[in-house]
Protein backbone atom coordinates (compact mmCIF):
# COMPACT_ATOMS: atom_id res chain seq x y z
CA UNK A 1 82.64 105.60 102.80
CA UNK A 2 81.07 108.07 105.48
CA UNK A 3 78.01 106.11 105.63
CA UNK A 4 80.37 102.82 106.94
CA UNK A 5 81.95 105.02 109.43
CA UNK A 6 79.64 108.28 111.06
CA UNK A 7 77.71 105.61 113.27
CA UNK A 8 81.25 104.01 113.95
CA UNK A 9 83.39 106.90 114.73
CA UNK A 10 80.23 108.83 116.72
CA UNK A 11 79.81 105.97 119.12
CA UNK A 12 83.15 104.80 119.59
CA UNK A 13 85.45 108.26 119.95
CA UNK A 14 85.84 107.56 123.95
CA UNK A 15 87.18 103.99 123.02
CA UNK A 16 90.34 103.58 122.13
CA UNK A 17 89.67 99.89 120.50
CA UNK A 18 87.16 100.73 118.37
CA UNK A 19 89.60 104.26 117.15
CA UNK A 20 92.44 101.60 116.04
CA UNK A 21 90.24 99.21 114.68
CA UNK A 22 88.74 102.23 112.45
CA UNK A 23 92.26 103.35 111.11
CA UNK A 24 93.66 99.82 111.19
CA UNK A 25 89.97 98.73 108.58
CA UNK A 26 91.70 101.92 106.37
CA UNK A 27 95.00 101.03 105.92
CA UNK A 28 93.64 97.29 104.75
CA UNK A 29 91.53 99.22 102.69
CA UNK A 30 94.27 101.41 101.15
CA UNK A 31 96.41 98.42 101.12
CA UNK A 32 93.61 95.85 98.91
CA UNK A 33 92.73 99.08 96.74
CA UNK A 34 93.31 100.84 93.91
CA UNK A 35 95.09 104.25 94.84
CA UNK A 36 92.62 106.86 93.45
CA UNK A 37 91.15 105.69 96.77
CA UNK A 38 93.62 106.97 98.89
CA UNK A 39 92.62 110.80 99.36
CA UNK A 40 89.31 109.57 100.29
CA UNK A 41 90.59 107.23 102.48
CA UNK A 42 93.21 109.68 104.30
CA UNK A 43 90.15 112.14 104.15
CA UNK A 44 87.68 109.57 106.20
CA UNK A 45 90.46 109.14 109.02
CA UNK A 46 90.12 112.83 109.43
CA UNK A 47 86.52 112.41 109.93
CA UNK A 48 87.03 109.95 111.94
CA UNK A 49 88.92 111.50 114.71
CA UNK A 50 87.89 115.16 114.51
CA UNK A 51 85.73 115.28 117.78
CA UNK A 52 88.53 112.90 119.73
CA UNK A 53 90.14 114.62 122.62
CA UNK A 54 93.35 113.29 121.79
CA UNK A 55 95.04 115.34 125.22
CA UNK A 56 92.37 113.26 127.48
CA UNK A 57 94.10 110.19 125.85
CA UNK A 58 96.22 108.27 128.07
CA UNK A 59 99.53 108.52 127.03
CA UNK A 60 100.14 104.87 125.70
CA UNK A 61 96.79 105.28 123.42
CA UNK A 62 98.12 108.39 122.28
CA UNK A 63 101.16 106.80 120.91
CA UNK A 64 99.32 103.54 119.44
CA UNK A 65 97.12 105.77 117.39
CA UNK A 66 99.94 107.89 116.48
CA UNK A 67 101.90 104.76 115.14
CA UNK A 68 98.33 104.14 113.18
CA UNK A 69 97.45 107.18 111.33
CA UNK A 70 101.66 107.48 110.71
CA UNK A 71 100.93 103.85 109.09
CA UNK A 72 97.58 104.73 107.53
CA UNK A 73 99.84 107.98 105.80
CA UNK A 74 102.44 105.95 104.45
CA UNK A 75 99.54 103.32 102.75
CA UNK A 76 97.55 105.98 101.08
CA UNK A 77 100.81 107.94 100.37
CA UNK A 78 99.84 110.84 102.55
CA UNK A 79 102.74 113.21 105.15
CA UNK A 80 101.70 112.32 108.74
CA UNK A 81 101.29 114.93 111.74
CA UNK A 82 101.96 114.73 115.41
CA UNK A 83 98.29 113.72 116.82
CA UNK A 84 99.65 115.74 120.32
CA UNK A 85 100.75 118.80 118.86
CA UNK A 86 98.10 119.34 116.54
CA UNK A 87 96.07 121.22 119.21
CA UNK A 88 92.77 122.07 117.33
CA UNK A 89 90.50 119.42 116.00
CA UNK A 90 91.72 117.72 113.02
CA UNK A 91 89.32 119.67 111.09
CA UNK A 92 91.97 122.04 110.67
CA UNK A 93 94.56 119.68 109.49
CA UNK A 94 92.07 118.69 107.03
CA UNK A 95 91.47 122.59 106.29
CA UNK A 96 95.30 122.57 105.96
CA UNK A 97 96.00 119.21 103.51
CA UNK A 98 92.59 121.07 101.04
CA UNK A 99 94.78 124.06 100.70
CA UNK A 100 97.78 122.10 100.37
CA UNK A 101 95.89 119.83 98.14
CA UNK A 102 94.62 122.80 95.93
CA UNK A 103 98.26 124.77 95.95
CA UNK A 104 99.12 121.09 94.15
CA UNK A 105 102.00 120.43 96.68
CA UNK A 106 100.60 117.24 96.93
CA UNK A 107 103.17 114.11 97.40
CA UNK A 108 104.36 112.98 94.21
């Protein structure tokens, strides 16, 4: 999975088409495949965003990928999080769902 997206999510983090289209490929993905996919998945979108400056977002893009990853969460069976308010890189809300994922709070 990271080799399909590292080249796509390096080059296109300024552009906000090529962001949706990413997420948008993930939830068909999620939605076409078997669900022991779905952490990886969830995991990739993570990648995918971590080095996007969401707050230099206008504020319509900011709510269209919002209303993606919130979509991409409910295919892989995943709890969403407010792209705006999560103020560090998403590294740390991927640092937060490991420990979550290891306490085995998981979504059942």
């Amino acid at each position: 999975m990271y080799k399909t997206f590292y080249q796509l999510s390096h080059y296109g983090k300024e552009d906000i088409s090529v962001l949706i289209s990413i997420l948008e490929s993930l939830k068909v993905a999620a939605e076409m495949g078997a669900k022991r996919h779905y952490v990886e998945l969830w995991e990739i979108h993570a990648y995918v965003l971590e080095d996007v400056d969401i707050g230099a977002l206008k504020t319509f893009d900011q709510e269209v990928l919002q209303e993606k990853v919130d979509e991409l969460a409910i295919a892989t069976d995943q709890h969403s999080y407010h792209l705006v308010l999560t103020k560090k890189k998403l590294r740390t809300v991927l640092e937060i769902y490991q420990a979550v994922k290891e306490r085995g709070y998981e979504k059942q």
